[in-house]
C-alpha atoms as a PDB file:
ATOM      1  CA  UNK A   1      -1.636  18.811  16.283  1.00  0.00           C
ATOM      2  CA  UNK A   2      -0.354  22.446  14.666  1.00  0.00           C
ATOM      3  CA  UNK A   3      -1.977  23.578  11.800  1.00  0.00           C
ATOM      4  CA  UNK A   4      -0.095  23.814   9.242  1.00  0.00           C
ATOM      5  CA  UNK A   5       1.850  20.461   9.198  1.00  0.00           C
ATOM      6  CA  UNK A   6       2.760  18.381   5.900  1.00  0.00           C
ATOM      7  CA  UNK A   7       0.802  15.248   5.136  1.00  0.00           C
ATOM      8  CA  UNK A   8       0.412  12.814   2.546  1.00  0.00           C
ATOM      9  CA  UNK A   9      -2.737  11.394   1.134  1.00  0.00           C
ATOM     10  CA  UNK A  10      -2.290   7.241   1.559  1.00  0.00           C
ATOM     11  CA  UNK A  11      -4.373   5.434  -0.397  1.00  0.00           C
ATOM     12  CA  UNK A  12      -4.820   1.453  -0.326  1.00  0.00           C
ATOM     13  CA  UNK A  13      -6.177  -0.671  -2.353  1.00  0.00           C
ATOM     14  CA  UNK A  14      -7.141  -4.401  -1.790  1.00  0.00           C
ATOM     15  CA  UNK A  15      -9.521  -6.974  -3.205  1.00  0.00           C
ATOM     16  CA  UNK A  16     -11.544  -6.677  -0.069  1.00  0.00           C
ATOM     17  CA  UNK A  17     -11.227  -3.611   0.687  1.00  0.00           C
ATOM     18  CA  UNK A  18     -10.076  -0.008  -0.171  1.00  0.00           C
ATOM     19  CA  UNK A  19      -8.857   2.786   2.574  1.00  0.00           C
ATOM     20  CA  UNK A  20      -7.353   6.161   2.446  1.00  0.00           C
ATOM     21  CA  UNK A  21      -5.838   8.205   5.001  1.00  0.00           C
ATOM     22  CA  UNK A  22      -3.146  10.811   5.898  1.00  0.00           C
ATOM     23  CA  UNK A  23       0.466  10.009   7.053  1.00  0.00           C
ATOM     24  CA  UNK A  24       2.781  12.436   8.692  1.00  0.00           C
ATOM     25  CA  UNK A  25       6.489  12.680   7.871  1.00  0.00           C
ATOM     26  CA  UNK A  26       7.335  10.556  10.819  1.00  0.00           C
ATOM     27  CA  UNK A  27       4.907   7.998  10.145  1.00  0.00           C
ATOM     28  CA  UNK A  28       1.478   8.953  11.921  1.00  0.00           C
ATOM     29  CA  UNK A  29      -1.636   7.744  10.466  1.00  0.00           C
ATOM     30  CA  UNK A  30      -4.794  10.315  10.747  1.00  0.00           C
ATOM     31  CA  UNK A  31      -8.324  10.422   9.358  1.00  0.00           C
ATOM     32  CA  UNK A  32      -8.096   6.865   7.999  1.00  0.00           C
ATOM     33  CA  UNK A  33     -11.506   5.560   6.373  1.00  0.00           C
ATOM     34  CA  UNK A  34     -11.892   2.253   4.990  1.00  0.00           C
ATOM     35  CA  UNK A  35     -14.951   0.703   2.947  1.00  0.00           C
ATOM     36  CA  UNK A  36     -15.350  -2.936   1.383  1.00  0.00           C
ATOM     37  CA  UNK A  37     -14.484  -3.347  -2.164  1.00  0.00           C
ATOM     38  CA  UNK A  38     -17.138  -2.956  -4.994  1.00  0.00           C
ATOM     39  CA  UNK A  39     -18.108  -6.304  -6.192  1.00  0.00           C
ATOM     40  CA  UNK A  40     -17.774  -5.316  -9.911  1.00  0.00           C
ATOM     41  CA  UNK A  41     -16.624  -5.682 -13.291  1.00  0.00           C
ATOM     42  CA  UNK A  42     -16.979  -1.853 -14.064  1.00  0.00           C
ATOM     43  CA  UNK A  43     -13.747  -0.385 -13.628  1.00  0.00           C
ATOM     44  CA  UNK A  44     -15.375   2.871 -13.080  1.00  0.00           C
ATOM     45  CA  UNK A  45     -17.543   1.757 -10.401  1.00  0.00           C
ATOM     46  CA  UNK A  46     -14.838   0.850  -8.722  1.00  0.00           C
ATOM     47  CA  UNK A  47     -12.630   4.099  -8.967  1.00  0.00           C
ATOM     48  CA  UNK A  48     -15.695   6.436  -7.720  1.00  0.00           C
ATOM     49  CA  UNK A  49     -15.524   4.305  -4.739  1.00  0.00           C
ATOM     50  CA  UNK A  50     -11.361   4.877  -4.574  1.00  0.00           C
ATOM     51  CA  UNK A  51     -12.506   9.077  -5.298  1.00  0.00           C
ATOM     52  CA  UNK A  52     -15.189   8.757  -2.662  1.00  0.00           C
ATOM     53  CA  UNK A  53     -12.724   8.024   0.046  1.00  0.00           C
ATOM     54  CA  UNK A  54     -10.598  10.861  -1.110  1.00  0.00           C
ATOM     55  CA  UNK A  55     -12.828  12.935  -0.877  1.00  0.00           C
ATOM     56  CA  UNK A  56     -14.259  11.841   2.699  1.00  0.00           C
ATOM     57  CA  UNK A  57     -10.278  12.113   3.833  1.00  0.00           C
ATOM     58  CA  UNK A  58      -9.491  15.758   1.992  1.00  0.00           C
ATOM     59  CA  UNK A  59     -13.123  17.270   3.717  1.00  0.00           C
ATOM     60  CA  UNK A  60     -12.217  15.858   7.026  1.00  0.00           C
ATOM     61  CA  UNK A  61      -8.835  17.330   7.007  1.00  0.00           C
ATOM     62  CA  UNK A  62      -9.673  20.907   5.961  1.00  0.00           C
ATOM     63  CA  UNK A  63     -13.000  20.618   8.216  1.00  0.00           C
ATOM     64  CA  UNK A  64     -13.145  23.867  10.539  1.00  0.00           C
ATOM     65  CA  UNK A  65     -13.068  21.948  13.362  1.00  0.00           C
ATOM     66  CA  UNK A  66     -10.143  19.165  12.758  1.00  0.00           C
ATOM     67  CA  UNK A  67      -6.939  19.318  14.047  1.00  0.00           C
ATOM     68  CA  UNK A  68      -5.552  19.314  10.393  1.00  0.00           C
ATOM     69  CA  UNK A  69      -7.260  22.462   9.288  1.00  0.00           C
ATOM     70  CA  UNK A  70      -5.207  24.131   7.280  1.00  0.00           C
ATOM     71  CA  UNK A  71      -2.662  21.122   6.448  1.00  0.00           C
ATOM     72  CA  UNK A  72      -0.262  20.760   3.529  1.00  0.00           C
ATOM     73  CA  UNK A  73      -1.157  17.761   1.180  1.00  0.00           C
ATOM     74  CA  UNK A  74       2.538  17.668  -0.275  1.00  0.00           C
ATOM     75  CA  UNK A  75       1.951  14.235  -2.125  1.00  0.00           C
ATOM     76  CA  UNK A  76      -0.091  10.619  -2.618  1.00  0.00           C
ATOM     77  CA  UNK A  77       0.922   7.342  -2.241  1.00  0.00           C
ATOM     78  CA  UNK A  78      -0.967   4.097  -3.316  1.00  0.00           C
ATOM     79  CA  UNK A  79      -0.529   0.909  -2.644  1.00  0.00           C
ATOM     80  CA  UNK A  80      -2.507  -1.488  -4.704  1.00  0.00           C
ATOM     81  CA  UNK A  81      -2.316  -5.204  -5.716  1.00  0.00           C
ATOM     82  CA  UNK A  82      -0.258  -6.459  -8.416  1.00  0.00           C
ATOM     83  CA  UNK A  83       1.006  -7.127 -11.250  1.00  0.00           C
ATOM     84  CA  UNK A  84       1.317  -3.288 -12.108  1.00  0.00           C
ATOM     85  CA  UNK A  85       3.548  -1.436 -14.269  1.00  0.00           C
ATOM     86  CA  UNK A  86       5.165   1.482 -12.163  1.00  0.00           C
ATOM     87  CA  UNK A  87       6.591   3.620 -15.163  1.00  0.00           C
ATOM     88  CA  UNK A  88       2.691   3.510 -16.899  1.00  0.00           C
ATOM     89  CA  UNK A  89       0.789   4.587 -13.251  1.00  0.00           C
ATOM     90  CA  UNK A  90      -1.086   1.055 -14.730  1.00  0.00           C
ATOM     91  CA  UNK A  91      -2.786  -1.568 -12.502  1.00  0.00           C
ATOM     92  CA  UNK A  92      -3.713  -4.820 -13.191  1.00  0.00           C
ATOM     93  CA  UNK A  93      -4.855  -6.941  -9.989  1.00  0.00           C
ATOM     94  CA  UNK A  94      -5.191 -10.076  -9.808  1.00  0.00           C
ATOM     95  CA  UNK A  95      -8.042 -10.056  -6.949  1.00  0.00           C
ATOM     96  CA  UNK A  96      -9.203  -6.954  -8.878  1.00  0.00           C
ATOM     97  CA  UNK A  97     -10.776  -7.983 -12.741  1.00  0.00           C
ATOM     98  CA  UNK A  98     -12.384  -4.915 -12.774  1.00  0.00           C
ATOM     99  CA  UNK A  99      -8.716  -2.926 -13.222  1.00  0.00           C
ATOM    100  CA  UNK A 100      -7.024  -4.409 -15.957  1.00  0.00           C
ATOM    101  CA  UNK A 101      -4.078  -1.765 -17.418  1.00  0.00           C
ATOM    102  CA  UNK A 102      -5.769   0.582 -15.448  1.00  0.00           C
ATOM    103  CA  UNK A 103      -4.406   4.306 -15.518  1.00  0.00           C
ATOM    104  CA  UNK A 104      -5.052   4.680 -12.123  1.00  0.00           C
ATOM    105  CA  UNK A 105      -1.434   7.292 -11.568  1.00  0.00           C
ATOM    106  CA  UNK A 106      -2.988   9.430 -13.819  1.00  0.00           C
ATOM    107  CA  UNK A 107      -6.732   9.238 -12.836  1.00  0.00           C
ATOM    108  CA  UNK A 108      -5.843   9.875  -8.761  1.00  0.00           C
ATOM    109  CA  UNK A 109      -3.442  13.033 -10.116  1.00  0.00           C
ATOM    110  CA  UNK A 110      -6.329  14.215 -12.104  1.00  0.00           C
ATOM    111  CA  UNK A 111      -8.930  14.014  -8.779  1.00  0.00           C
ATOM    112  CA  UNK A 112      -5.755  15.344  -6.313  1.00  0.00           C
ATOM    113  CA  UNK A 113      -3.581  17.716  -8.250  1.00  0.00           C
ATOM    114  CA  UNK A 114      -1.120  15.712  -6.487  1.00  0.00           C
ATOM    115  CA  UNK A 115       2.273  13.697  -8.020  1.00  0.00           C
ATOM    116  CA  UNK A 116       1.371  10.333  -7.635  1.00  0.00           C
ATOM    117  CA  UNK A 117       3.226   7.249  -6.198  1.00  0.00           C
ATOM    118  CA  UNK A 118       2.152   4.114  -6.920  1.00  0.00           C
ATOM    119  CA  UNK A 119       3.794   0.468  -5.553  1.00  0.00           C
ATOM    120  CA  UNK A 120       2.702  -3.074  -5.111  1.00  0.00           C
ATOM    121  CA  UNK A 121       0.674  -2.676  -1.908  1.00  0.00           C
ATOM    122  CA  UNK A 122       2.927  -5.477  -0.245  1.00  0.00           C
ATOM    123  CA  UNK A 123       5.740  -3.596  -1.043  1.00  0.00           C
ATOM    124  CA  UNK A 124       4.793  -0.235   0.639  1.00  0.00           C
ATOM    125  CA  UNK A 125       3.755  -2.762   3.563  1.00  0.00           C
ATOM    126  CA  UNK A 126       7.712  -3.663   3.854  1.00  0.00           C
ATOM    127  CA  UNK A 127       8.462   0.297   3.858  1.00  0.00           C
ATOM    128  CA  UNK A 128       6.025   0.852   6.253  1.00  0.00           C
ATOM    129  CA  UNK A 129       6.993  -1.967   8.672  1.00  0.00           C
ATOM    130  CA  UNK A 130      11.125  -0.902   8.299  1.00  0.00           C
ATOM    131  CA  UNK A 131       9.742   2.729   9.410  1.00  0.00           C
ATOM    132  CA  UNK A 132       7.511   2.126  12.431  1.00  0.00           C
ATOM    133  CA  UNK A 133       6.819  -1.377  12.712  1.00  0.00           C
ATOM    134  CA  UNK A 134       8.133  -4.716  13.403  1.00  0.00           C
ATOM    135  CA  UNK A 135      11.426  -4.316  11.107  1.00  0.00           C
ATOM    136  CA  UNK A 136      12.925  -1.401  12.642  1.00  0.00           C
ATOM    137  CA  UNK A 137      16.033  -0.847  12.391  1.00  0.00           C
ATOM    138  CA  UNK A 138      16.673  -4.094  10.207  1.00  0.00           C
ATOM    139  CA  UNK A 139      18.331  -4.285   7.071  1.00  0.00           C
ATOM    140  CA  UNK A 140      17.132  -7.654   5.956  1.00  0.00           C
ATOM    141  CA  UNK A 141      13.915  -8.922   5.625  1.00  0.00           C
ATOM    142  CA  UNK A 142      10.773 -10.272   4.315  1.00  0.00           C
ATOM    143  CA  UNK A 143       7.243  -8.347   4.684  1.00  0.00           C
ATOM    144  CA  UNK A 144       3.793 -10.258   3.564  1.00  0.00           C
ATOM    145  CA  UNK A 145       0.436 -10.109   3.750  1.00  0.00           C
ATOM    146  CA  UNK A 146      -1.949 -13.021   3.696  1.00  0.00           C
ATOM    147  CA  UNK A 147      -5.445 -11.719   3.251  1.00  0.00           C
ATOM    148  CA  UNK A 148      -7.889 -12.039   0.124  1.00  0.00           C
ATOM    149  CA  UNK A 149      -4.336 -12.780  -1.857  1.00  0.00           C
ATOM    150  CA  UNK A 150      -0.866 -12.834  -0.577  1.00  0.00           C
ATOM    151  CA  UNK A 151       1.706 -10.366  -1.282  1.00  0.00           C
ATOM    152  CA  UNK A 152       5.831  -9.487  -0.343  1.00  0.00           C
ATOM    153  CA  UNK A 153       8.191  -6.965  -0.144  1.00  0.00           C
ATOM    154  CA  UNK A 154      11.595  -7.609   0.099  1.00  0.00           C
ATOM    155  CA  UNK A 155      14.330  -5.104   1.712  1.00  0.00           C
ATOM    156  CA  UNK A 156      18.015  -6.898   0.984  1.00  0.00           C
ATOM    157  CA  UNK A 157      20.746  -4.382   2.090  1.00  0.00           C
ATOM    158  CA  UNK A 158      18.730  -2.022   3.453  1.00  0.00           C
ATOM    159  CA  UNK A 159      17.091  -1.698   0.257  1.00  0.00           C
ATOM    160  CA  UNK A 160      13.813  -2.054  -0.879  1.00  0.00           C
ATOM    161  CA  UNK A 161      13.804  -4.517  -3.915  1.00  0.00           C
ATOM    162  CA  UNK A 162      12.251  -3.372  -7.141  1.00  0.00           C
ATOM    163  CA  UNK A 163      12.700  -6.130  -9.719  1.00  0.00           C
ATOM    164  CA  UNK A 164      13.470  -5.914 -13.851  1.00  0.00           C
ATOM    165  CA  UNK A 165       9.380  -4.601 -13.756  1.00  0.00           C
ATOM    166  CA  UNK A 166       8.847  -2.906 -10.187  1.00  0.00           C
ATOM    167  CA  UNK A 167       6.995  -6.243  -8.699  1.00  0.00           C
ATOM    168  CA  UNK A 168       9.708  -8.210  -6.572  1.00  0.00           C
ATOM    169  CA  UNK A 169       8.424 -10.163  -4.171  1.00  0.00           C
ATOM    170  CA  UNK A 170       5.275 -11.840  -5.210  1.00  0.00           C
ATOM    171  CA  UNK A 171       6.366 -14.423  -2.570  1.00  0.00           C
ATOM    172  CA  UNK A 172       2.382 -15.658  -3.097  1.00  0.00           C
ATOM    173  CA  UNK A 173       3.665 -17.154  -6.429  1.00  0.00           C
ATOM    174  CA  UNK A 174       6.008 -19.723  -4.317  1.00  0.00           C
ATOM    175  CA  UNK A 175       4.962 -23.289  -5.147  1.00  0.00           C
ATOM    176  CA  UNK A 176       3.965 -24.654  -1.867  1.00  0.00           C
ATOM    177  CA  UNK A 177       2.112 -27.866  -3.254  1.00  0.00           C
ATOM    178  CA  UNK A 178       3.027 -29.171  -6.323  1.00  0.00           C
ATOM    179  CA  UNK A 179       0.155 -30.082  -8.590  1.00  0.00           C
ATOM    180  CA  UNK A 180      -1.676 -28.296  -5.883  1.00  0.00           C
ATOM    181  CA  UNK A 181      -4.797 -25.784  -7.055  1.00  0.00           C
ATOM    182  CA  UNK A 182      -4.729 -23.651 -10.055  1.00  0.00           C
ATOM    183  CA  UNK A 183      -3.708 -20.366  -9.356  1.00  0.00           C
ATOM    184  CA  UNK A 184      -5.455 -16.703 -10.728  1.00  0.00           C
ATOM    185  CA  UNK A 185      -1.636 -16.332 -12.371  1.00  0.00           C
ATOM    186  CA  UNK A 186      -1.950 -19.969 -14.194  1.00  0.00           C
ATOM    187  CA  UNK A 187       0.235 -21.968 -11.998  1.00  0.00           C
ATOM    188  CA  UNK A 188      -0.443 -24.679 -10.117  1.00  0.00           C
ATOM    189  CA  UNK A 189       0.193 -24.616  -6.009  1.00  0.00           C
ATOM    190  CA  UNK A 190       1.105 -21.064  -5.393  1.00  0.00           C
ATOM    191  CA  UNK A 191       0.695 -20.216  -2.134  1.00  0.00           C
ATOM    192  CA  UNK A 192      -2.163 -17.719  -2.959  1.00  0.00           C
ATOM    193  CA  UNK A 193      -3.768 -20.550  -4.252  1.00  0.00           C
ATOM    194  CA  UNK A 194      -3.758 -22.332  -1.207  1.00  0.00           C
ATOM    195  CA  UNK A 195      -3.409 -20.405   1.492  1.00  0.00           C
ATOM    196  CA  UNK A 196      -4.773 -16.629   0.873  1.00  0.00           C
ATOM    197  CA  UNK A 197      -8.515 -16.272   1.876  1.00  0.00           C
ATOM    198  CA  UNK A 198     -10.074 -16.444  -0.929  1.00  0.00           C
ATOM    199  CA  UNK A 199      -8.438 -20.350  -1.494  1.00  0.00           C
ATOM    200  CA  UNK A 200      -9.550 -20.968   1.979  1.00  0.00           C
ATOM    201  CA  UNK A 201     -13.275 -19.735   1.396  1.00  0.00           C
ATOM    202  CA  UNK A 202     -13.106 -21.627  -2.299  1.00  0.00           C
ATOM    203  CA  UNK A 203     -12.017 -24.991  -0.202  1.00  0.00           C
ATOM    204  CA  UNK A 204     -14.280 -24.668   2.849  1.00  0.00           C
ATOM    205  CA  UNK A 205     -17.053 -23.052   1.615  1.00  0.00           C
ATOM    206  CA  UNK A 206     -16.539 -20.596   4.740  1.00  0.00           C
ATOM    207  CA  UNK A 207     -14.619 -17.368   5.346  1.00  0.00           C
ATOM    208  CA  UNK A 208     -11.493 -17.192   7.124  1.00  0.00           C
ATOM    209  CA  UNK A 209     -13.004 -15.982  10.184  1.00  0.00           C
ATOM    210  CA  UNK A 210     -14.974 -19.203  10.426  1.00  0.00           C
ATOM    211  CA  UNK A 211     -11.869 -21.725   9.660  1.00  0.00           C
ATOM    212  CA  UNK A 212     -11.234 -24.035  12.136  1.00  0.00           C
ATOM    213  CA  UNK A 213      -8.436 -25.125  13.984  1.00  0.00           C
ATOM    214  CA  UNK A 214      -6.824 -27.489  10.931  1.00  0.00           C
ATOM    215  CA  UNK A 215      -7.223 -24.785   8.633  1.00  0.00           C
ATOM    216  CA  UNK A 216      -5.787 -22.626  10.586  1.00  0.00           C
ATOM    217  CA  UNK A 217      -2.509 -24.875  11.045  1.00  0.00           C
ATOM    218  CA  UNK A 218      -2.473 -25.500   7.721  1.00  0.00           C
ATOM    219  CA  UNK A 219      -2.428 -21.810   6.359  1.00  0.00           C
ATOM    220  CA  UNK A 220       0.373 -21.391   8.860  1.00  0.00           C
ATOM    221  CA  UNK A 221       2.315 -24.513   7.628  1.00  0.00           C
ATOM    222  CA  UNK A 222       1.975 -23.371   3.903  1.00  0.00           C
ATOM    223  CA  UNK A 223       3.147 -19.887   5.040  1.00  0.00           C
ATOM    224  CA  UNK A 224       6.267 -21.007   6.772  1.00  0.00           C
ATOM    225  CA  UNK A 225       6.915 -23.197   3.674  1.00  0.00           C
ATOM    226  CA  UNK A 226       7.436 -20.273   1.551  1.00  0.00           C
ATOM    227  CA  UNK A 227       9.310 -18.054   3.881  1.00  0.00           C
ATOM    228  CA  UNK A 228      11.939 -21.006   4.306  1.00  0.00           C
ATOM    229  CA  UNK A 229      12.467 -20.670   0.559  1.00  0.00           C
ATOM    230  CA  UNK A 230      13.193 -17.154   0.821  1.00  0.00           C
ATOM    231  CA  UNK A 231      15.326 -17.013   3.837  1.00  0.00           C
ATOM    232  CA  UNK A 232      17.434 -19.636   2.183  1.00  0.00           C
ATOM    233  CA  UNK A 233      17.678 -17.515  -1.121  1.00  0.00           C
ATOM    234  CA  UNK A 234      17.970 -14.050   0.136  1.00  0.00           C
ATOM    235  CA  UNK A 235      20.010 -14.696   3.811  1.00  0.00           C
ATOM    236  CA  UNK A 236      17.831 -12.982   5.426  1.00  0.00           C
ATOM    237  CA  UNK A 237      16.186 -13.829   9.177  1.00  0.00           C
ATOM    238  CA  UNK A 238      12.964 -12.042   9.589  1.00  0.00           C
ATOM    239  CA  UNK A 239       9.846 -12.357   7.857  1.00  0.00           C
ATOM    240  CA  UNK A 240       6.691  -9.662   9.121  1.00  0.00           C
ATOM    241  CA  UNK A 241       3.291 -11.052   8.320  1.00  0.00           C
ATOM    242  CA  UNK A 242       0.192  -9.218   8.276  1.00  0.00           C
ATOM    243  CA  UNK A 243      -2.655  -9.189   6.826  1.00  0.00           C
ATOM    244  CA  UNK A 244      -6.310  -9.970   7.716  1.00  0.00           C
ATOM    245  CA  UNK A 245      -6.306 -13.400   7.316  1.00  0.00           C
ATOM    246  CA  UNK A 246      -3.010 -13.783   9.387  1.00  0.00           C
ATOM    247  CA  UNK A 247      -3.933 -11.155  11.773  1.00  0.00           C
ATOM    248  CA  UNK A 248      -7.494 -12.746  12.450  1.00  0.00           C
ATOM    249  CA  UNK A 249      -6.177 -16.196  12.908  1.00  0.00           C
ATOM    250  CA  UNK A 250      -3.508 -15.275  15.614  1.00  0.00           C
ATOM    251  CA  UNK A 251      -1.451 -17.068  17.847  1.00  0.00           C
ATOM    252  CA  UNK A 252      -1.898 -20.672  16.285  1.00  0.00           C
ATOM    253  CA  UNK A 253      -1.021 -19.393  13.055  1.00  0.00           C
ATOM    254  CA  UNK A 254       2.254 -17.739  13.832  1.00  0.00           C
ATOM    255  CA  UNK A 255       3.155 -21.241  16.059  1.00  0.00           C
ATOM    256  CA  UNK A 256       2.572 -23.404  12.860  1.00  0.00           C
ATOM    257  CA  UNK A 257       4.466 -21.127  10.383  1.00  0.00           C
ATOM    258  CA  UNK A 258       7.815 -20.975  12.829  1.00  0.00           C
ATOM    259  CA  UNK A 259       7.354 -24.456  13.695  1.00  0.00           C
ATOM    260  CA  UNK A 260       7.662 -25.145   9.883  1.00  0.00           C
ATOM    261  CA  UNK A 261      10.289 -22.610   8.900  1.00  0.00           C
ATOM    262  CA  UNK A 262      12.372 -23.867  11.475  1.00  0.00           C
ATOM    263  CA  UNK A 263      12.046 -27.381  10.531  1.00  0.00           C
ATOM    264  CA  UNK A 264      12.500 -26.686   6.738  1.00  0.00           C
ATOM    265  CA  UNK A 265      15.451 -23.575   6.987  1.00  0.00           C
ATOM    266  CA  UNK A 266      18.239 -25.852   8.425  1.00  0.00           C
ATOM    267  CA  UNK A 267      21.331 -24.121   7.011  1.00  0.00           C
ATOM    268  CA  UNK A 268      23.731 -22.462   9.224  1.00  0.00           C
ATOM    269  CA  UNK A 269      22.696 -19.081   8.599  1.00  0.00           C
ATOM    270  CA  UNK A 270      19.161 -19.906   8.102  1.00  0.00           C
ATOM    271  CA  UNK A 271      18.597 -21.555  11.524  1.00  0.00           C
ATOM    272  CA  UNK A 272      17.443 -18.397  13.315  1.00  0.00           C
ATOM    273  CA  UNK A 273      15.294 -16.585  10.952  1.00  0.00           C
ATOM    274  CA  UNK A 274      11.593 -15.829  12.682  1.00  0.00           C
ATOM    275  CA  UNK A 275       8.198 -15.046  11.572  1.00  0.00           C
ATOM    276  CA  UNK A 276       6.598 -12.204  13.457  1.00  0.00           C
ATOM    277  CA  UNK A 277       3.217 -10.296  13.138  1.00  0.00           C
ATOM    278  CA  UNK A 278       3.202  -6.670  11.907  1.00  0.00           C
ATOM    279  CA  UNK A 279       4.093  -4.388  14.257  1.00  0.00           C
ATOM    280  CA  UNK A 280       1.217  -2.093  12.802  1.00  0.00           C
ATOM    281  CA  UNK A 281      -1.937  -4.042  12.793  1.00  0.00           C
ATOM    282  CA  UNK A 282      -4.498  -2.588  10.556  1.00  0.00           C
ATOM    283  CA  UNK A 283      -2.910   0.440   9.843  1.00  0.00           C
ATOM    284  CA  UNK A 284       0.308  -0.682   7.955  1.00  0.00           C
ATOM    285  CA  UNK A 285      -0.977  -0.601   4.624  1.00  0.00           C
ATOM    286  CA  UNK A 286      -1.866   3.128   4.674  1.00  0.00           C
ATOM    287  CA  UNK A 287       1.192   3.900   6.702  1.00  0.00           C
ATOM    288  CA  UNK A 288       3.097   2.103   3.580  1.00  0.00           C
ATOM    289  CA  UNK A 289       1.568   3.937   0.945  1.00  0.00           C
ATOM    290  CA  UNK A 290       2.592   7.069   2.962  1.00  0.00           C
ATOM    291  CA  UNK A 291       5.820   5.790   3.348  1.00  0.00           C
ATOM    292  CA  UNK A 292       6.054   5.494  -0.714  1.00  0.00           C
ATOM    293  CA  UNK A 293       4.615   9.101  -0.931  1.00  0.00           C
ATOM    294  CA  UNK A 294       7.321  10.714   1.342  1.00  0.00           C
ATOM    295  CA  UNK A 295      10.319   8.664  -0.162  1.00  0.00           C
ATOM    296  CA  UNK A 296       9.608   9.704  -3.753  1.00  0.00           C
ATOM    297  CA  UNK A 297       8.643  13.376  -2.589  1.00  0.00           C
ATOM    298  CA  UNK A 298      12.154  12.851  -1.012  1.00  0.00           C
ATOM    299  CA  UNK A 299      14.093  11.835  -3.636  1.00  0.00           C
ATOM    300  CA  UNK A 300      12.417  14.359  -5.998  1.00  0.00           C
ATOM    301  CA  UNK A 301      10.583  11.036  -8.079  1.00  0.00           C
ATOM    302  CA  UNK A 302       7.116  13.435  -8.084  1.00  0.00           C
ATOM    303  CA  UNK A 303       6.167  17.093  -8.252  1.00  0.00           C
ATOM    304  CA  UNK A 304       5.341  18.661  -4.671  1.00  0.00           C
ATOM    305  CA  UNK A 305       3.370  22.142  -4.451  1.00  0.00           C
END
């Protein structure tokens, strides 16, 4: 790669884990490191874990011997669990009770001298997946993750929806089960609640990676559940599902969550809609929060050097 070139610093961050990286202006990830989340209630434990990976990511791209020596950090996106409120820079996750109103815009722009952009991390996951992924060149569709919790993003019209607050497309607070298991938000039978990982380890008293084949089928069932409510409300025919839970289960999973969309989203213009895995694996949540980086650097939303 030239020296020289324009990057942004991508941050994400999860309830199982936290990763940082750099994105190019056409959507190439570099230098991405990624390290489990701290197990804490300290909310500053926590961020000196988000300012170590920074760190690890600016040294490695102005090393003497990397191919981004002498690169342009122009910007930072982050992508981070919800409910946040975008105007404040404030966080509030509910995988992550360490962060609660957490001024984490204005602690990453006091570590970066960067303008900050900060998103619901399923959100920047739709970007990323309209930019280089499985949604290219669609105008309509649904983008979730189903890993520790489960998150949306919704793009209607070629547009990324925002919501009255910034957080459209919690599609993980879709009742699934009535009267089904209490919910971190207070409801009863979201699918979070029953179908993210951490439901799945609270049930089975295992990890996801040690489910077996019923689980599987029924995370994938639950899944599909949801989606049909969305199609049928939005008109739209794709749905992109990643995540590590999702990822790691595979085939079966993606079988049981079409067979049940497709059974469930009978109206005419419902009938086709699909579920498909992200077209970026691992790397679409860092290539999301770059994608949030270089839109509001685009539009002018933060300061660029």
């Amino acid at each position: 790669m030239a020296v020289a070139v324009d990057l942004c610093l991508a941050i994400d961050i999860g309830g199982t884990k936290l990763a940082a990286g750099l994105v190019t202006s056409s959507g190439e990830l570099l230098a991405a490191h990624r390290v489990p989340t701290p197990r804490t209630d300290d909310a500053e434990v926590l961020f000196a874990a988000v300012a170590g990976l920074v760190d690890l990511v600016h040294n490695e791209a102005t090393a003497p011997d990397s191919p981004t020596r002498g690169a342009n950090l122009i910007v930072a996106g982050v992508g981070c669990g919800g409910p946040m409120d975008p105007d404040r820079g404030t966080v509030s996750p509910l995988n992550i009770p360490a962060w609660r109103d957490f001024p984490l815009c204005d602690r990453l722009e006091d570590i970066t001298g960067l303008g900050v952009e900060l998103d619901n991390d399923a959100k920047a996951f739709a970007l990323a997946e309209g930019w280089t992924g499985a949604a290219r060149q669609r105008h309509d569709y649904l983008a979730m993750v189903v890993s520790t919790g489960v998150g949306g993003g919704l793009v209607v019209d070629n547009r990324l929806l925002d919501g009255a607050s910034g957080n459209a497309g919690h599609v993980g607070h879709v009742i699934v089960e009535p009267d089904g298991r209490l919910c971190a938000c207070g409801a009863h039978g979201c699918l979070e609640a029953e179908a993210s990982g951490t439901a799945i380890a609270a049930v089975t008293g295992r990890t996801p990676e040690h489910a077996g084949p019923d689980v599987v089928e029924r995370t994938g069932r639950l899944v599909g559940r949801a989606v049909a409510s969305v199609v049928s409300l939005l008109d739209i025919g794709l749905a992109v599902v990643g995540g590590s839970v999702a990822l790691g289960f595979g085939a079966p999973f993606f079988e049981a969550a079409n067979t049940e969309l497709h059974a469930r989203a009978r109206l005419s213009f419902t009938t086709g809609a699909d579920i498909v895995p992200s077209g970026l694996g691992t790397g679409g949540p860092l290539v999301g929060a770059g994608a949030l980086g270089w839109r509001a650097a685009q539009r002018g939303l933060v300061e660029v050097p």
